[in-house]
PDB file of N, CA and C in Angstrom:
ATOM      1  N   UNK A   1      13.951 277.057 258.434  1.00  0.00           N
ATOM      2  CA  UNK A   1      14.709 275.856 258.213  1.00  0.00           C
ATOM      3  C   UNK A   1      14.885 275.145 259.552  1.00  0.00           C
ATOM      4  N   UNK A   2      14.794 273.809 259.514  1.00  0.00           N
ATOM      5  CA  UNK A   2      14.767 272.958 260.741  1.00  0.00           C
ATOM      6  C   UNK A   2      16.172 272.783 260.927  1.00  0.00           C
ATOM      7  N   UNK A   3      16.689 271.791 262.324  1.00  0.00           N
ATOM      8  CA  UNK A   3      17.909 272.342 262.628  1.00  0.00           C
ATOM      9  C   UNK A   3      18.420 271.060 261.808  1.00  0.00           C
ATOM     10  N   UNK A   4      17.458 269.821 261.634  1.00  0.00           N
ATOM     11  CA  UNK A   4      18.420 269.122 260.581  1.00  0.00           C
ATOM     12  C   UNK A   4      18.699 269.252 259.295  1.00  0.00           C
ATOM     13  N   UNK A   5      18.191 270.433 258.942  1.00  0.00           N
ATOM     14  CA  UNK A   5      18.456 270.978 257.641  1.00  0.00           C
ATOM     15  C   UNK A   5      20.314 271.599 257.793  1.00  0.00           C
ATOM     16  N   UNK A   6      20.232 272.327 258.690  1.00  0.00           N
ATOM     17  CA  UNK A   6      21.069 273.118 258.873  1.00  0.00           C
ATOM     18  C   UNK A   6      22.512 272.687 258.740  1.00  0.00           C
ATOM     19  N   UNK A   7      21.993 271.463 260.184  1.00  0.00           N
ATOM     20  CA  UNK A   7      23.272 270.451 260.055  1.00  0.00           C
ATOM     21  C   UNK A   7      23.595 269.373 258.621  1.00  0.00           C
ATOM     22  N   UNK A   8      22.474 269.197 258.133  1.00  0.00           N
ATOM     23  CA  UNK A   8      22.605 268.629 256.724  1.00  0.00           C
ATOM     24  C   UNK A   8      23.630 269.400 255.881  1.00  0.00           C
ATOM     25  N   UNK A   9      23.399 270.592 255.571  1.00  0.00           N
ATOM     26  CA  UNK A   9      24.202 272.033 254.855  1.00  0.00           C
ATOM     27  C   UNK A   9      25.795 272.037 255.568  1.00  0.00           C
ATOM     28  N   UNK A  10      25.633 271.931 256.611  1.00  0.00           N
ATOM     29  CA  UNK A  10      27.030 271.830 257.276  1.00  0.00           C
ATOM     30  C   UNK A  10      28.024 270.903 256.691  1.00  0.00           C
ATOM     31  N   UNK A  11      27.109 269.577 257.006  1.00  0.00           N
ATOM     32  CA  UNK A  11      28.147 268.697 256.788  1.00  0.00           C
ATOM     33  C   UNK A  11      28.739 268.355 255.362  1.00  0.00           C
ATOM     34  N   UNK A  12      27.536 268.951 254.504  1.00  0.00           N
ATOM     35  CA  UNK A  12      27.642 268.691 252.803  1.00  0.00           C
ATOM     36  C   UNK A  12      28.973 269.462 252.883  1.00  0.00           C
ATOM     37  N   UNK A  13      28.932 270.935 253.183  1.00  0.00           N
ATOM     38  CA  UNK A  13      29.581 272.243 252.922  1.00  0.00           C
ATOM     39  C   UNK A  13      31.319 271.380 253.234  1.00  0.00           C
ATOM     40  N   UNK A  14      31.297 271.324 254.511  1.00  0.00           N
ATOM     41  CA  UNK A  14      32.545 270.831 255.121  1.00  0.00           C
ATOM     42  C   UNK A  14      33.348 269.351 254.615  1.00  0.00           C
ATOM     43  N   UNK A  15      32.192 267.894 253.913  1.00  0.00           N
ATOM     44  CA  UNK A  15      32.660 267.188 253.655  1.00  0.00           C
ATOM     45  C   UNK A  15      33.009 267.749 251.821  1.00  0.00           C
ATOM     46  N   UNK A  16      32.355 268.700 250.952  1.00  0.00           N
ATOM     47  CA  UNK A  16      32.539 269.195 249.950  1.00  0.00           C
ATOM     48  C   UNK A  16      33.949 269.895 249.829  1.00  0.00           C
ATOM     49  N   UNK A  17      34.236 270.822 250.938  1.00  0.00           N
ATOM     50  CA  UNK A  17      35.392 271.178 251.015  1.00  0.00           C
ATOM     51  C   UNK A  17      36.792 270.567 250.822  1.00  0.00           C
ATOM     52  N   UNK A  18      36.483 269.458 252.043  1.00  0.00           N
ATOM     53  CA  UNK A  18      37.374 268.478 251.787  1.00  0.00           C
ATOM     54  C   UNK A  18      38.171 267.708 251.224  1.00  0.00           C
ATOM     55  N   UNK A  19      36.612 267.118 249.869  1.00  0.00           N
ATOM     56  CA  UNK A  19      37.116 266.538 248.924  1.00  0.00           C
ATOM     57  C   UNK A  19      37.521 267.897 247.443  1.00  0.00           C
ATOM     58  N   UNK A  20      37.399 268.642 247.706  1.00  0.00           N
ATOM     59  CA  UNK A  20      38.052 269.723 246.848  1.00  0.00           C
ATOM     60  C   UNK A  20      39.459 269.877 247.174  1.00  0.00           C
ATOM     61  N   UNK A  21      39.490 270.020 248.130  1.00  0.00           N
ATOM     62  CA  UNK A  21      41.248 270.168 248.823  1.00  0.00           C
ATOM     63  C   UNK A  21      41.912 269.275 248.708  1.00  0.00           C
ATOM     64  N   UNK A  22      40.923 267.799 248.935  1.00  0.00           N
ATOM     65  CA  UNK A  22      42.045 266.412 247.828  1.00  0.00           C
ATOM     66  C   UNK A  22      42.708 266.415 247.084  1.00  0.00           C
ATOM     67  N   UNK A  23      41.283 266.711 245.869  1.00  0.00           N
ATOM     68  CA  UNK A  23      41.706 266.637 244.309  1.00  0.00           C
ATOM     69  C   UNK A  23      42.691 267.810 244.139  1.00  0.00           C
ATOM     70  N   UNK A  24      42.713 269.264 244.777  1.00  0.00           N
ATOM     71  CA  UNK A  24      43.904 269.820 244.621  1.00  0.00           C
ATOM     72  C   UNK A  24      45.174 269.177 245.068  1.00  0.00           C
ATOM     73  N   UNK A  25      45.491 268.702 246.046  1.00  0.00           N
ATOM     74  CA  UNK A  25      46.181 267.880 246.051  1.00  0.00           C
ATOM     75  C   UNK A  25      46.549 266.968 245.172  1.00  0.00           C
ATOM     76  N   UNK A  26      45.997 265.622 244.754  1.00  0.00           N
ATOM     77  CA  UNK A  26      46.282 265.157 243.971  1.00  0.00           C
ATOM     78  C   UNK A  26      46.681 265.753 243.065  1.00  0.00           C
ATOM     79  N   UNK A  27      46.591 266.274 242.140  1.00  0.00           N
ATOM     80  CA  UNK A  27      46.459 266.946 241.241  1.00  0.00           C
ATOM     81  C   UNK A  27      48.017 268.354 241.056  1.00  0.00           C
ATOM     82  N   UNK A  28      48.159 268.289 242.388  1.00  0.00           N
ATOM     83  CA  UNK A  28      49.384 269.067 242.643  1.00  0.00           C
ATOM     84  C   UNK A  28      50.613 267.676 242.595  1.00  0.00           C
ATOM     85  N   UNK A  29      50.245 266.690 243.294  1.00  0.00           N
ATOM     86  CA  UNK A  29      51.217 265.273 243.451  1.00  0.00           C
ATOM     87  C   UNK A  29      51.773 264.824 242.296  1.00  0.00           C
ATOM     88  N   UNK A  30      50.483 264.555 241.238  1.00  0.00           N
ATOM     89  CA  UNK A  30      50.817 264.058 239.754  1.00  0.00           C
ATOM     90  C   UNK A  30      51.514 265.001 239.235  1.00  0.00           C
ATOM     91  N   UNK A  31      52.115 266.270 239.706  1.00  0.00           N
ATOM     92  CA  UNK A  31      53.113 267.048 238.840  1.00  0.00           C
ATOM     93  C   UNK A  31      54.399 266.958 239.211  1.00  0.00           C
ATOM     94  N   UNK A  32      54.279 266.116 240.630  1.00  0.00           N
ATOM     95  CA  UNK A  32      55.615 265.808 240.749  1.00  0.00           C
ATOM     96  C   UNK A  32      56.737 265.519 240.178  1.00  0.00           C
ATOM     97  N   UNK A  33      56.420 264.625 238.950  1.00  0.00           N
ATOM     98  CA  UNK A  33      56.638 263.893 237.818  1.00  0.00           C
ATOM     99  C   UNK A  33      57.178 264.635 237.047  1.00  0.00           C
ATOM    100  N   UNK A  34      57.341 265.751 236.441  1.00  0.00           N
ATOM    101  CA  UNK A  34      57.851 267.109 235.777  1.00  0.00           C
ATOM    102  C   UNK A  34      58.904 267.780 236.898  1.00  0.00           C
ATOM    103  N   UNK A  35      59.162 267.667 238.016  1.00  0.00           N
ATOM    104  CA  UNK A  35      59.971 268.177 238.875  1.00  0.00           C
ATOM    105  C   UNK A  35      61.862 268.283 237.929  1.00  0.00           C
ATOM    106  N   UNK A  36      61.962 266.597 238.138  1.00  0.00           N
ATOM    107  CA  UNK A  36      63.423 266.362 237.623  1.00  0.00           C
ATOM    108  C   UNK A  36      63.784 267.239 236.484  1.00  0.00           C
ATOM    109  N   UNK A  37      62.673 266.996 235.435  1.00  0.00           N
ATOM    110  CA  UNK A  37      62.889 267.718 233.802  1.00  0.00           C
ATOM    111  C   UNK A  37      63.266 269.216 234.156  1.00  0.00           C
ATOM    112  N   UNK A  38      62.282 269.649 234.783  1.00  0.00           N
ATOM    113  CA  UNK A  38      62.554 271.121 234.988  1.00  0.00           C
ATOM    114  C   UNK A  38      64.023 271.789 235.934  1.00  0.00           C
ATOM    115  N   UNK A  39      64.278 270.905 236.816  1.00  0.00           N
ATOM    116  CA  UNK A  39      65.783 271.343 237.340  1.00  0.00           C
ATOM    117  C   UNK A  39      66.534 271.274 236.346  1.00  0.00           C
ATOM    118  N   UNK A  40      66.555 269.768 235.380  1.00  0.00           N
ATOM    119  CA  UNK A  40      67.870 270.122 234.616  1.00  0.00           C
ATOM    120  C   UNK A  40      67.886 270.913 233.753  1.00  0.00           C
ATOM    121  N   UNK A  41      66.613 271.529 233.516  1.00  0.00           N
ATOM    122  CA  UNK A  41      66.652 272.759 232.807  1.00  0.00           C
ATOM    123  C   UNK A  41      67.146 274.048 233.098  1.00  0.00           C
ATOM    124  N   UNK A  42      66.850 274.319 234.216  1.00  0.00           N
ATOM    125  CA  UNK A  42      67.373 274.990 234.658  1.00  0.00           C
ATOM    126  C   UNK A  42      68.510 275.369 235.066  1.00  0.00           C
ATOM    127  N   UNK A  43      69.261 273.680 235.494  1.00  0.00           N
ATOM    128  CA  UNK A  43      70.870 273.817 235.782  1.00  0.00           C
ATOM    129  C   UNK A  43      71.947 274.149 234.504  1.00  0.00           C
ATOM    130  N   UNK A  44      71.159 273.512 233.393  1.00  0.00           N
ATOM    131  CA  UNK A  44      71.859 273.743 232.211  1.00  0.00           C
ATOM    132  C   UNK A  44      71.946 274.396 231.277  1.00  0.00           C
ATOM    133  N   UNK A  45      70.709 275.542 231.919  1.00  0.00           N
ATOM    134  CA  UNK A  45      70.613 277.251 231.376  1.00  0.00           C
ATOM    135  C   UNK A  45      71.257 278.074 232.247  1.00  0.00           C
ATOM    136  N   UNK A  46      71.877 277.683 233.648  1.00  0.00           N
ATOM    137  CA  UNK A  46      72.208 278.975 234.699  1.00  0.00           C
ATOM    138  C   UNK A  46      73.646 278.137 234.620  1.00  0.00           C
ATOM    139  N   UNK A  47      74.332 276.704 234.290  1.00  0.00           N
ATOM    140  CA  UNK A  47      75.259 276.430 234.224  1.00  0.00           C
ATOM    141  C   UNK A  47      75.757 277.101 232.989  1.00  0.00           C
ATOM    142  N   UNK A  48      75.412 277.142 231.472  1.00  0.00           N
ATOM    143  CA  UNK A  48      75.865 277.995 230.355  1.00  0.00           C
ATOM    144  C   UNK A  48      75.555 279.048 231.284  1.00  0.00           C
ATOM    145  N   UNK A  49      75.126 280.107 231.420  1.00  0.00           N
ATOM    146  CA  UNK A  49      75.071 280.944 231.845  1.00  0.00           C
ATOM    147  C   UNK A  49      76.490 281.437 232.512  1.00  0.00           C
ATOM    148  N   UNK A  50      76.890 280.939 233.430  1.00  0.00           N
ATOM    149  CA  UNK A  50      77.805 280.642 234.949  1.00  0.00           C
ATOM    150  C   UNK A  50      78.848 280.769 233.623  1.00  0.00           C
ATOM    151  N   UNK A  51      79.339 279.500 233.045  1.00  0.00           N
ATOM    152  CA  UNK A  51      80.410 279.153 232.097  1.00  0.00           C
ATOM    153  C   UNK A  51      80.501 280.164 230.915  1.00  0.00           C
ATOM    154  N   UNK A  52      79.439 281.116 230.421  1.00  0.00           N
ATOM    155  CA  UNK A  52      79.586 282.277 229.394  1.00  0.00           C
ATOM    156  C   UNK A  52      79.902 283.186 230.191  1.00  0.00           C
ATOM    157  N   UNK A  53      79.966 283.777 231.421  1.00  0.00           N
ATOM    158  CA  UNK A  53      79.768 284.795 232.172  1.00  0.00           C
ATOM    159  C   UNK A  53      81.843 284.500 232.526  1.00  0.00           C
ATOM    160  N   UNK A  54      81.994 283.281 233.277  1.00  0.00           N
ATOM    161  CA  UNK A  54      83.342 283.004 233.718  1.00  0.00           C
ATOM    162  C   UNK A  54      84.429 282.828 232.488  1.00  0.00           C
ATOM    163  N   UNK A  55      83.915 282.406 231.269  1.00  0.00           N
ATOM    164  CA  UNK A  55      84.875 282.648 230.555  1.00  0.00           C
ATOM    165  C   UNK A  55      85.239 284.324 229.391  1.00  0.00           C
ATOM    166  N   UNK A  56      83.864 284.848 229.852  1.00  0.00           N
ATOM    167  CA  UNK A  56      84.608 286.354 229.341  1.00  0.00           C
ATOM    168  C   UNK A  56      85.404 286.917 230.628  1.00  0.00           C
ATOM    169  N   UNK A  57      85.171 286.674 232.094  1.00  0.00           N
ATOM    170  CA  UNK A  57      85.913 287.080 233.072  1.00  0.00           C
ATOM    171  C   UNK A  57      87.169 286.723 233.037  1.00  0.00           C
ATOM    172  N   UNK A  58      87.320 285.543 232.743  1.00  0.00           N
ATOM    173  CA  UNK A  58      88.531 285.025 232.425  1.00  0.00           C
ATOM    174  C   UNK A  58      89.504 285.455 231.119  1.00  0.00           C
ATOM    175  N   UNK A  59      88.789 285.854 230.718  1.00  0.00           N
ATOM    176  CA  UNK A  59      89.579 286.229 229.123  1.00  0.00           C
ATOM    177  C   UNK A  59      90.137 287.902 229.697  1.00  0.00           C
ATOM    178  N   UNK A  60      88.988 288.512 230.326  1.00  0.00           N
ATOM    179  CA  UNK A  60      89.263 290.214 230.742  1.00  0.00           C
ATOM    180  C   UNK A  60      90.302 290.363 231.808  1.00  0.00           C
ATOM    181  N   UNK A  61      90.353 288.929 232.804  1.00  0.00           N
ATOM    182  CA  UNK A  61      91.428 288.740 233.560  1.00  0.00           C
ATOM    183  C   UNK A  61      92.792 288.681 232.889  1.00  0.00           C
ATOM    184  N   UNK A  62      92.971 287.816 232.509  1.00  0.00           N
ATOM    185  CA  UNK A  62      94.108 287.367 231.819  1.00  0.00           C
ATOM    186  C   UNK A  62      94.638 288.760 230.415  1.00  0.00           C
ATOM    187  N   UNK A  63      93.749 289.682 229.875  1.00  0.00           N
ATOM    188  CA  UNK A  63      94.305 290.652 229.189  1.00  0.00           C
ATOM    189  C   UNK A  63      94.609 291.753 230.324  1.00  0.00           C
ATOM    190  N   UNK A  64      94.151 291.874 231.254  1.00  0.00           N
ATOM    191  CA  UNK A  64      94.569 293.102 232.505  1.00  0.00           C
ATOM    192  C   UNK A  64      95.605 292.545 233.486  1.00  0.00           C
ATOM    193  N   UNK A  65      95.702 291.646 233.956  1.00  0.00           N
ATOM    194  CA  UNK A  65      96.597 291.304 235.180  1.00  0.00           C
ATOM    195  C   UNK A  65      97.763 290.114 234.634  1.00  0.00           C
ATOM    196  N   UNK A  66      98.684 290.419 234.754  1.00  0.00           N
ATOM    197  CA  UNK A  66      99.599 288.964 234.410  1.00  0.00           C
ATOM    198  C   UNK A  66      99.154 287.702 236.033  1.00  0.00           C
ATOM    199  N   UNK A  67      99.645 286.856 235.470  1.00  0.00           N
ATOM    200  CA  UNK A  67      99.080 285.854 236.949  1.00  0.00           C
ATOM    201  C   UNK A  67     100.443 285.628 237.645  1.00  0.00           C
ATOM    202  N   UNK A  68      99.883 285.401 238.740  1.00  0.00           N
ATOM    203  CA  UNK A  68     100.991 285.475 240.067  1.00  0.00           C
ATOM    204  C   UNK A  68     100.510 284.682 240.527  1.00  0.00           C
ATOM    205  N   UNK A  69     102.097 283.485 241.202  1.00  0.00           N
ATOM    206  CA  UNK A  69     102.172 282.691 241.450  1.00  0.00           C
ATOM    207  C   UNK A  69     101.067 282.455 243.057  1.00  0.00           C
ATOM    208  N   UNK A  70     100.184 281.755 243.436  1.00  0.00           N
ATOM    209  CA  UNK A  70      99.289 281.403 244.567  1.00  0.00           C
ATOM    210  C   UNK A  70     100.024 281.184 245.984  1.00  0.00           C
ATOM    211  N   UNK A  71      99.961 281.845 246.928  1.00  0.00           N
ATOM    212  CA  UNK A  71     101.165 281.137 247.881  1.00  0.00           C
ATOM    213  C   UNK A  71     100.078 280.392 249.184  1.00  0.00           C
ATOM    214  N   UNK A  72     100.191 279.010 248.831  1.00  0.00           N
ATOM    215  CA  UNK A  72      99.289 278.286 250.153  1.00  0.00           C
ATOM    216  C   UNK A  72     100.264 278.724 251.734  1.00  0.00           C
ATOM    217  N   UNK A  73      98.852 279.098 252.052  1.00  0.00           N
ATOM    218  CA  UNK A  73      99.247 279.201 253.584  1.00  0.00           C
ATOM    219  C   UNK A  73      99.580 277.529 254.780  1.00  0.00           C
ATOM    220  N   UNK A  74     100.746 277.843 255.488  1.00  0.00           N
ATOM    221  CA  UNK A  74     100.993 276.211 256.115  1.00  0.00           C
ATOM    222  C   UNK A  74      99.649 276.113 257.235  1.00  0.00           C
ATOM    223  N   UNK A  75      99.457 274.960 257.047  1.00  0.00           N
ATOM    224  CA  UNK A  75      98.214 274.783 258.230  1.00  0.00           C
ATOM    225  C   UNK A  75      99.037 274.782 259.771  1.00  0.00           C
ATOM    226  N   UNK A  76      98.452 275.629 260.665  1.00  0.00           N
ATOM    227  CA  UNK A  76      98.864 275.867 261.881  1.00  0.00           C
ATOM    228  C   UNK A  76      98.379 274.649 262.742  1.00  0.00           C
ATOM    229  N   UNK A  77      99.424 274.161 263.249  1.00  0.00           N
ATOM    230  CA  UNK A  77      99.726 272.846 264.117  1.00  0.00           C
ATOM    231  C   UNK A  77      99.328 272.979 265.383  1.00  0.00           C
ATOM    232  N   UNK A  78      98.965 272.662 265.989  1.00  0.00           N
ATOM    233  CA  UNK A  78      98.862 272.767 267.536  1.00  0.00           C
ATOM    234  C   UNK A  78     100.001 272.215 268.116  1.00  0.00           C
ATOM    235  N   UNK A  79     100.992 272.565 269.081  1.00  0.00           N
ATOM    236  CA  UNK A  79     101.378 272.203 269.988  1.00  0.00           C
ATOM    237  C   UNK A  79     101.926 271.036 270.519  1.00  0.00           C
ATOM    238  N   UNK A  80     103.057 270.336 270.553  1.00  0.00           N
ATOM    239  CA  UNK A  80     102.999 268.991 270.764  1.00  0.00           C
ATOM    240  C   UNK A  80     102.683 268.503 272.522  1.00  0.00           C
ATOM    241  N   UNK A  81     103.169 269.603 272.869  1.00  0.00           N
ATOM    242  CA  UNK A  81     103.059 269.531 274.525  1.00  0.00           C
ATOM    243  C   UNK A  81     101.294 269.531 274.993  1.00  0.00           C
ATOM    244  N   UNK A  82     100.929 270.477 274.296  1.00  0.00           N
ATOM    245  CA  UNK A  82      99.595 271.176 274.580  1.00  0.00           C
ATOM    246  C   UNK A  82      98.939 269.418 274.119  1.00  0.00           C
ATOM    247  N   UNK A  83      99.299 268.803 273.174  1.00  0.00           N
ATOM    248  CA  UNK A  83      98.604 267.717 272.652  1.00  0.00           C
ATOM    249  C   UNK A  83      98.509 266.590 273.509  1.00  0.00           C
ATOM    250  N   UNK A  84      99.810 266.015 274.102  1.00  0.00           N
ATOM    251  CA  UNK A  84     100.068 265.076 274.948  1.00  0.00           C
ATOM    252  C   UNK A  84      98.955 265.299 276.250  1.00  0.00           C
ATOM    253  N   UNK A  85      98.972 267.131 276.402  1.00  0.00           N
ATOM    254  CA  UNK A  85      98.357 266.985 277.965  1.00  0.00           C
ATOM    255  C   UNK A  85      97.220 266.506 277.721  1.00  0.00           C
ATOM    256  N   UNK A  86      96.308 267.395 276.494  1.00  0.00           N
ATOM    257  CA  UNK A  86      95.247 266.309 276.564  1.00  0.00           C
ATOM    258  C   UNK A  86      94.883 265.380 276.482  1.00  0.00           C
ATOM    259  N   UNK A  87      95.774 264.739 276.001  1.00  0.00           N
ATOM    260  CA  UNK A  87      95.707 263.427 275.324  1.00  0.00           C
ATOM    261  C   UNK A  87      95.831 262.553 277.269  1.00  0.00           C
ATOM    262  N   UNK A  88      96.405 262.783 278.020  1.00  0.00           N
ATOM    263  CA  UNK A  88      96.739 262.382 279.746  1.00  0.00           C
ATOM    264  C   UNK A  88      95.658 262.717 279.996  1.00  0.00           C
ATOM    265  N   UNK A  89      94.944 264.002 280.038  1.00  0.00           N
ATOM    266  CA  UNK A  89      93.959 264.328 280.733  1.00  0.00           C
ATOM    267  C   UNK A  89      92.731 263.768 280.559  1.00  0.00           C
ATOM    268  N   UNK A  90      92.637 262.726 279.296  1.00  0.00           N
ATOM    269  CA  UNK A  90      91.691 262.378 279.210  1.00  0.00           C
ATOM    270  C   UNK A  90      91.339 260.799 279.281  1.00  0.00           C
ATOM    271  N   UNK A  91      92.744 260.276 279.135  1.00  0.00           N
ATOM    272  CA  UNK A  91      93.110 259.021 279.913  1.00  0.00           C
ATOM    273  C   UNK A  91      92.621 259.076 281.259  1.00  0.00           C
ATOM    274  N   UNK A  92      93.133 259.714 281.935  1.00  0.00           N
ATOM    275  CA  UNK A  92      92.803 259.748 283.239  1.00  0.00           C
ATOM    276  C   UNK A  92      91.877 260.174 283.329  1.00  0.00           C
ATOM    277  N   UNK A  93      90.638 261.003 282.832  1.00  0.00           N
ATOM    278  CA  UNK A  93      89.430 261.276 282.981  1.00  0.00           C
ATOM    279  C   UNK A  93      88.494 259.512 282.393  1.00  0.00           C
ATOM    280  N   UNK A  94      89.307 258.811 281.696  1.00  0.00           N
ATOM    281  CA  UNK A  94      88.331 257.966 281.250  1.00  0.00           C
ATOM    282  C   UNK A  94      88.797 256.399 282.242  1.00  0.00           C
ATOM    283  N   UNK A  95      89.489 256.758 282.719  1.00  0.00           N
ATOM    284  CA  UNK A  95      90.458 255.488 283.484  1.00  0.00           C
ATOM    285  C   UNK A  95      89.449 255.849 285.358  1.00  0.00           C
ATOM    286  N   UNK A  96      88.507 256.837 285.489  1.00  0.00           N
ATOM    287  CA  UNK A  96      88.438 256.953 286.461  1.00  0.00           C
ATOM    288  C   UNK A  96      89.137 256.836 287.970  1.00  0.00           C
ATOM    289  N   UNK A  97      90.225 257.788 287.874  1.00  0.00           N
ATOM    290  CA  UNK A  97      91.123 257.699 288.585  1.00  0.00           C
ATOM    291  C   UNK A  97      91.687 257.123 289.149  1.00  0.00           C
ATOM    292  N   UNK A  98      91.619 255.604 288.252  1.00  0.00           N
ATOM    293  CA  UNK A  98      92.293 254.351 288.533  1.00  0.00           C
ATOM    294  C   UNK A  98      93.641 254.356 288.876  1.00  0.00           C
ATOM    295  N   UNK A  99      94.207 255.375 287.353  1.00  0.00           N
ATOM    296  CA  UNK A  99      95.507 255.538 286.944  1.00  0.00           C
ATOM    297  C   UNK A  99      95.611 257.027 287.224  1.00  0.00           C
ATOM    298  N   UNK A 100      97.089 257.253 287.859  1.00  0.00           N
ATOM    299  CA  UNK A 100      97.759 259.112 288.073  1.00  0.00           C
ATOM    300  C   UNK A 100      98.316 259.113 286.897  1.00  0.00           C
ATOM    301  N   UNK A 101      98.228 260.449 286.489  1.00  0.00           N
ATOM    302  CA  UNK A 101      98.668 261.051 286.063  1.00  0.00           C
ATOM    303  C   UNK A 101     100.107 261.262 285.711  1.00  0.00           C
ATOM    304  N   UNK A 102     100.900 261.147 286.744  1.00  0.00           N
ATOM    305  CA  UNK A 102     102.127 261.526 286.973  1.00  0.00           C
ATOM    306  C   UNK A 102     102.747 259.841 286.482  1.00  0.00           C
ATOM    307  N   UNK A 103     102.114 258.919 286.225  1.00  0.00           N
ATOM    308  CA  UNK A 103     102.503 257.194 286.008  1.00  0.00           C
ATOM    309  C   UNK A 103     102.163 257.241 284.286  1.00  0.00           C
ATOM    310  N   UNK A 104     101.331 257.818 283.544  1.00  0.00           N
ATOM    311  CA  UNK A 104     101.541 257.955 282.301  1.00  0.00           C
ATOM    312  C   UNK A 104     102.077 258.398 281.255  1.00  0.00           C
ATOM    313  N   UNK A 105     102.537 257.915 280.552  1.00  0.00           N
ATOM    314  CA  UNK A 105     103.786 257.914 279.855  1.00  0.00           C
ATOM    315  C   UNK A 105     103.618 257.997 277.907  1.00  0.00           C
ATOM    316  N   UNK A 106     103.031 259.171 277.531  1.00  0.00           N
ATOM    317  CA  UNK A 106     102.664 259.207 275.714  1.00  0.00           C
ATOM    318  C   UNK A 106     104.268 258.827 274.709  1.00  0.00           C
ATOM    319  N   UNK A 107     104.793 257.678 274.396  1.00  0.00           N
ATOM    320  CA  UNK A 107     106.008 257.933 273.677  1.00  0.00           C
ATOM    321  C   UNK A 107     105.261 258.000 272.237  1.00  0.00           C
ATOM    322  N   UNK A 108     104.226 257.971 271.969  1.00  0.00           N
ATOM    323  CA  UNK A 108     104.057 258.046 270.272  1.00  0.00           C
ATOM    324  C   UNK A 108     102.453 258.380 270.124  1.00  0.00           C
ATOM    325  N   UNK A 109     102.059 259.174 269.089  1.00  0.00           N
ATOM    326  CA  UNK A 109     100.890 259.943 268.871  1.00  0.00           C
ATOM    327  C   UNK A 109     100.743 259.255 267.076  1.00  0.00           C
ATOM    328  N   UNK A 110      99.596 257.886 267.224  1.00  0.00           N
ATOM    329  CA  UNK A 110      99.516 258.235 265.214  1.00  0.00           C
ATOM    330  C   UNK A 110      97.556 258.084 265.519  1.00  0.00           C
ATOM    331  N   UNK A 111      97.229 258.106 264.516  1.00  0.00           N
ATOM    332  CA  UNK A 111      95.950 258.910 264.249  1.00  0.00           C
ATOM    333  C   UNK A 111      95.331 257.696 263.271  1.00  0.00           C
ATOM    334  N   UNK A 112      93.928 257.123 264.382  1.00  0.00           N
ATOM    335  CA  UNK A 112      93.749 255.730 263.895  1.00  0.00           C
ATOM    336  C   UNK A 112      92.333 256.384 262.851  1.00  0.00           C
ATOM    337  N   UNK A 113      92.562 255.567 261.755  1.00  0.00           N
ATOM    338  CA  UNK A 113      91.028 255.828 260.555  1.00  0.00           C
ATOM    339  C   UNK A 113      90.074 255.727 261.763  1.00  0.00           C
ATOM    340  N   UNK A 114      88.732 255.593 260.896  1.00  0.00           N
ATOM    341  CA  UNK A 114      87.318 255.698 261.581  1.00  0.00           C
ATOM    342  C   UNK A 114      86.879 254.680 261.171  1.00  0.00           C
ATOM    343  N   UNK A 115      86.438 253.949 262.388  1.00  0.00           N
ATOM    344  CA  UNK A 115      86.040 252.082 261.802  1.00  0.00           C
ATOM    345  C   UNK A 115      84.534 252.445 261.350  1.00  0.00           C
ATOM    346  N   UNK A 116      83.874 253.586 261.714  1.00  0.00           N
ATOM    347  CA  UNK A 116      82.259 253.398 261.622  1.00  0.00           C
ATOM    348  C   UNK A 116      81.765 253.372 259.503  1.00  0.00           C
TER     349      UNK A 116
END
């Protein structure tokens, strides 16, 4: 076989490949289309599922344990002192030591929304 045979075979082989690996592709793409159907199938066989499973738990709960009252824990505050300092320290870190420290003065702390 001559060598442009060879390279002929090559390139068939390699551009053949190619277009095989397309059409799998494609062909994988157009099933995209079945994606949605099949989640909600699924959510609304493992959701019954979830909801048959939680309401015999619930039923086996409620015949074994009487219920007791939930006690929320208070959210732990930081510090009002600890707050102010940073709140100075960072004035003055952003004031570039325009302004001391010892000249600033926090009489009130409120907590502005988020304009973004």
């Amino acid at each position: 076989m001559s060598t442009f045979m060879s390279a002929l075979l090559n390139t068939l082989m390699g551009m053949g490949t190619v277009f095989c690996v397309l059409i799998v592709i494609s062909l994988i793409i157009s099933l995209f289309k079945y994606i949605p159907s099949l989640e909600r199938k699924i959510k609304n066989f493992s959701f019954r599922k979830k909801s048959s499973l939680e309401a015999e738990q619930s039923q086996n709960e409620a015949k074994k344990v009487p219920k007791r009252p939930v006690l929320e824990e208070e959210e732990e505050l930081v510090d009002d002192g600890e707050l102010v300092a940073v709140i100075m320290a960072a004035i003055a870190a952003s004031s570039g030591g325009a302004v001391s420290a010892d000249r600033l003065v926090v009489r009130s702390i409120k907590r502005v929304r988020n304009r973004r």
